[in-house]
Protein backbone atom coordinates (compact mmCIF):
# COMPACT_ATOMS: atom_id res chain seq x y z
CA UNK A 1 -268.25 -163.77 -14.88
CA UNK A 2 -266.27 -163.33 -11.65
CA UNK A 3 -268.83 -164.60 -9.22
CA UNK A 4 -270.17 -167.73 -8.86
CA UNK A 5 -274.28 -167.87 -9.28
CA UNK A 6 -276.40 -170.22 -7.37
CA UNK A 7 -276.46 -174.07 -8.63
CA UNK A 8 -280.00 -173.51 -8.67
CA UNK A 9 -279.92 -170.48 -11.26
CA UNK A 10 -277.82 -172.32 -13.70
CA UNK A 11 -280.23 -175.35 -13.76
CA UNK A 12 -282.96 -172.61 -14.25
CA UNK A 13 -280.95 -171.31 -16.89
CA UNK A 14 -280.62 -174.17 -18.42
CA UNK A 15 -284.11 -175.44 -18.77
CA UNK A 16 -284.98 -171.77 -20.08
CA UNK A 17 -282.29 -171.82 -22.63
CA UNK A 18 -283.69 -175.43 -23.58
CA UNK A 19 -287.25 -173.68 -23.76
CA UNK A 20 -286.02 -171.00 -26.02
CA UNK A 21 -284.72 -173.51 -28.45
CA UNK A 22 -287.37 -175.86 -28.74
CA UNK A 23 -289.82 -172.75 -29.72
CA UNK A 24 -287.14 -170.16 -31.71
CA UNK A 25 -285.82 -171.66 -34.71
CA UNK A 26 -283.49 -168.69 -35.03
CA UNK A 27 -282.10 -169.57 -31.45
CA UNK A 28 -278.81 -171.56 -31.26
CA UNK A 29 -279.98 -174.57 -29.06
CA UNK A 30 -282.72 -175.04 -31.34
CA UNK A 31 -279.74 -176.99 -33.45
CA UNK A 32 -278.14 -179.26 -31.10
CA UNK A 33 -275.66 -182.24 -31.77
CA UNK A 34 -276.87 -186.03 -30.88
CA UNK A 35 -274.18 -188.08 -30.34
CA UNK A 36 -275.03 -192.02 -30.39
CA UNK A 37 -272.81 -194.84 -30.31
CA UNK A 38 -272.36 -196.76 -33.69
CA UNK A 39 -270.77 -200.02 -34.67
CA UNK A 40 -268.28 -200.22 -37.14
CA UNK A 41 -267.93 -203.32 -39.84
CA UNK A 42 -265.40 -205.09 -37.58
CA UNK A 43 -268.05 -204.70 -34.26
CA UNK A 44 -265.73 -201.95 -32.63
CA UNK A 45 -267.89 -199.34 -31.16
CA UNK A 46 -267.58 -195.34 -32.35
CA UNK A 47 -268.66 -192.32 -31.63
CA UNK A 48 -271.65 -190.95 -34.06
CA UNK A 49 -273.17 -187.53 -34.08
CA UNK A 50 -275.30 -185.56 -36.37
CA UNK A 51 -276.95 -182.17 -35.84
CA UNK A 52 -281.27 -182.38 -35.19
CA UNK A 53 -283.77 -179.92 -34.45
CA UNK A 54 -284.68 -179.60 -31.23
CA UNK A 55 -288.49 -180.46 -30.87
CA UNK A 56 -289.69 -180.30 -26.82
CA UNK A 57 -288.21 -179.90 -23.74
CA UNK A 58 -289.94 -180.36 -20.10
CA UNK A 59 -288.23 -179.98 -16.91
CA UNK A 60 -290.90 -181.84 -14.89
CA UNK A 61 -290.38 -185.00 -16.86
CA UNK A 62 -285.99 -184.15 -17.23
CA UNK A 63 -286.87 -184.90 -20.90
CA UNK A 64 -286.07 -183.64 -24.41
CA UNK A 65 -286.94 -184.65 -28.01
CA UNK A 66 -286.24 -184.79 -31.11
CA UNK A 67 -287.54 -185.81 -34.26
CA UNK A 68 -286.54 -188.59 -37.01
CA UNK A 69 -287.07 -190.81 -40.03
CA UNK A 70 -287.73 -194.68 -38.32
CA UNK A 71 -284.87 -196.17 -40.64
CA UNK A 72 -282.09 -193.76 -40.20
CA UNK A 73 -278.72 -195.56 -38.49
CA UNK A 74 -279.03 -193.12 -35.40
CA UNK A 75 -282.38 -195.06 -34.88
CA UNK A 76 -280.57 -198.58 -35.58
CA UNK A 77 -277.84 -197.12 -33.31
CA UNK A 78 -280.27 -196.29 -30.05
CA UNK A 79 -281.86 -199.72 -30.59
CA UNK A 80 -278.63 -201.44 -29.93
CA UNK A 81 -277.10 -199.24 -27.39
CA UNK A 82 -279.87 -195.82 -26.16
CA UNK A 83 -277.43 -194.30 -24.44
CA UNK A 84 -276.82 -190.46 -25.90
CA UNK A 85 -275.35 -187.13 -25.35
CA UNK A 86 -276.74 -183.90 -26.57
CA UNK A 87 -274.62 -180.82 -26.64
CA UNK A 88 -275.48 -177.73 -27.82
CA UNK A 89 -273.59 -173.78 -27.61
CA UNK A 90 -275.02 -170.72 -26.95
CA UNK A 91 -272.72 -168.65 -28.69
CA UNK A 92 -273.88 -165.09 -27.73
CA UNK A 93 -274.07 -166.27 -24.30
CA UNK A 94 -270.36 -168.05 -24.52
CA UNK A 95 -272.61 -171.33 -22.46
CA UNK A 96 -272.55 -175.04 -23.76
CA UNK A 97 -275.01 -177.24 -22.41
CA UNK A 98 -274.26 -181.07 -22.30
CA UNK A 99 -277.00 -183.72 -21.58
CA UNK A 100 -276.21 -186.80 -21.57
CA UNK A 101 -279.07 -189.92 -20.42
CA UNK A 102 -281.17 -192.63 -22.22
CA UNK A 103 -283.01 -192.55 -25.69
CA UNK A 104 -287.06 -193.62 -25.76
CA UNK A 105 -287.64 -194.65 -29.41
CA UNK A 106 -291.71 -193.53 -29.98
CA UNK A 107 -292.42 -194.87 -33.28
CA UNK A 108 -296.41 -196.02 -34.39
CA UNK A 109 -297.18 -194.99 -30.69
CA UNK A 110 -299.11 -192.43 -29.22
CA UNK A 111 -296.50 -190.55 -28.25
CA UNK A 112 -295.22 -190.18 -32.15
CA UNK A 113 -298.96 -190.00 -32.89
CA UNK A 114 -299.26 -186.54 -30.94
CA UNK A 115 -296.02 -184.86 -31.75
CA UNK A 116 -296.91 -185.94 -35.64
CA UNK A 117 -300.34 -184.01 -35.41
CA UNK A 118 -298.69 -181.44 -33.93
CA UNK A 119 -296.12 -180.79 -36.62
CA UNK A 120 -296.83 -178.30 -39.50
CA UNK A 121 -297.15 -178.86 -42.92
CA UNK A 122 -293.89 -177.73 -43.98
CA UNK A 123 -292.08 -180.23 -41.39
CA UNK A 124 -294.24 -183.27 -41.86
CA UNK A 125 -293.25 -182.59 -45.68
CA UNK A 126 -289.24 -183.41 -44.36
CA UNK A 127 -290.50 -187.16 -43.66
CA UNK A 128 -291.62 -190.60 -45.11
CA UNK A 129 -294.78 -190.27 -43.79
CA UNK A 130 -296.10 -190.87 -40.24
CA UNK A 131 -295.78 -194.57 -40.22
CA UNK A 132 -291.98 -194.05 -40.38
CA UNK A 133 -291.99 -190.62 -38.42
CA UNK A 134 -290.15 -191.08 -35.12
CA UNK A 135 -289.65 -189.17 -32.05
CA UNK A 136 -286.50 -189.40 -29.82
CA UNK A 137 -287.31 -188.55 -25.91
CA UNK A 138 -283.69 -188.32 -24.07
CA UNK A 139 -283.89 -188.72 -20.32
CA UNK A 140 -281.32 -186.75 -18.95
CA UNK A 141 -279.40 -188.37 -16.03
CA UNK A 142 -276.93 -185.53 -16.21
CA UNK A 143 -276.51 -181.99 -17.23
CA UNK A 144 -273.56 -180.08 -17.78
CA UNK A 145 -273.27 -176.30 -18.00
CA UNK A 146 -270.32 -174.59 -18.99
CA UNK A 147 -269.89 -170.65 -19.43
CA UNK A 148 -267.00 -170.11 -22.13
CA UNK A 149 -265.94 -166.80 -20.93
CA UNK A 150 -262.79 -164.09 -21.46
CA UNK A 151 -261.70 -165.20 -17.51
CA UNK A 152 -261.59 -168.82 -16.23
CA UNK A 153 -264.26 -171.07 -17.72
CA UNK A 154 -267.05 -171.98 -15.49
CA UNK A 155 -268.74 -175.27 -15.03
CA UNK A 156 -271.01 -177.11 -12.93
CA UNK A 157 -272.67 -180.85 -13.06
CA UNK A 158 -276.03 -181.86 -12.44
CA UNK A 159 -277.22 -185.36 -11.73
CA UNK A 160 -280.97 -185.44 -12.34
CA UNK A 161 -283.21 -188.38 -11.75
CA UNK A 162 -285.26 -189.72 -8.95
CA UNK A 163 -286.13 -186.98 -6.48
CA UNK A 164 -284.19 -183.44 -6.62
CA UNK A 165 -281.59 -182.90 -8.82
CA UNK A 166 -277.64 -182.42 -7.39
CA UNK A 167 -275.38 -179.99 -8.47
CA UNK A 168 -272.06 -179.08 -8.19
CA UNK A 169 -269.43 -177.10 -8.95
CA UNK A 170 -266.60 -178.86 -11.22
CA UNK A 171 -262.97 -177.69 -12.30
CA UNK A 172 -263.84 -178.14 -15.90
């Protein structure tokens, strides 16, 4: 990749890739990383992370989700601290995608309600129920694409939020 593309195609590209992994299992952002912020016995604070499925996307709302069990530690974790990163790789495509933003905790709520009607069978059969079903909305504040490529590595920073989102180009 010896040119650089629009901003504006990348964030496209982004939200398309996201797209493609909520609804292709088989696709490799449909297995991104969640990285939360733990506690350790002595209080310290530590990085946590854990691979989920990657259950919605919507580029209207700057959201994604994923789904959990109510009394797993990540959930315990965004309670005390929501703040998250999500980073998944494209590996045919050589492009890692970095969100990192705010954690909405939906559980007993209309919001869980919905996405738990909307599961199949064979995922609602992976939880406790839907009294302890949980689903994780991340708003992204920012976005990070990088392209992994044979030449120079490419990668630009988007800051999303109220009104349009701002990009720019960064020496990663």
């Amino acid at each position: 990749m010896t040119s650089l593309r629009p901003l504006s195609d990348l964030l496209d590209d982004a939200w398309s890739m996201l797209a493609r992994g909520v609804d292709d299992p088989a696709d490799d952002l449909h297995w991104p990383v969640l990285a939360t912020v733990g506690q350790a016995g002595d209080g310290a604070p530590f990085a946590d992370a854990r691979t989920v499925v990657l259950r919605a996307s919507d580029r209207d709302t700057g959201r994604v989700a994923v789904h959990s069990d109510a009394d797993t530690g990540k959930i315990a974790q965004l309670r005390a601290n929501p703040s998250v990163a999500l980073v998944a790789y494209h590996r045919p495509r050589r492009i890692q995608l970095r969100l990192h933003g705010v954690a909405d905790i939906h559980v007993g709520d209309a919001v869980a309600a919905a996405a738990w009607t909307a599961l199949p069978g064979h995922s609602r059969a992976l939880y406790a129920g839907p009294e302890r079903f949980c689903v994780i909305r991340l708003r992204i504040l920012q976005l990070d694409w990088l392209h992994i490529g044979p030449e120079r590595p490419l990668r630009a920073a988007f800051t999303l939020g109220d009104g349009p989102p701002q990009g720019r180009w960064i020496d990663p």
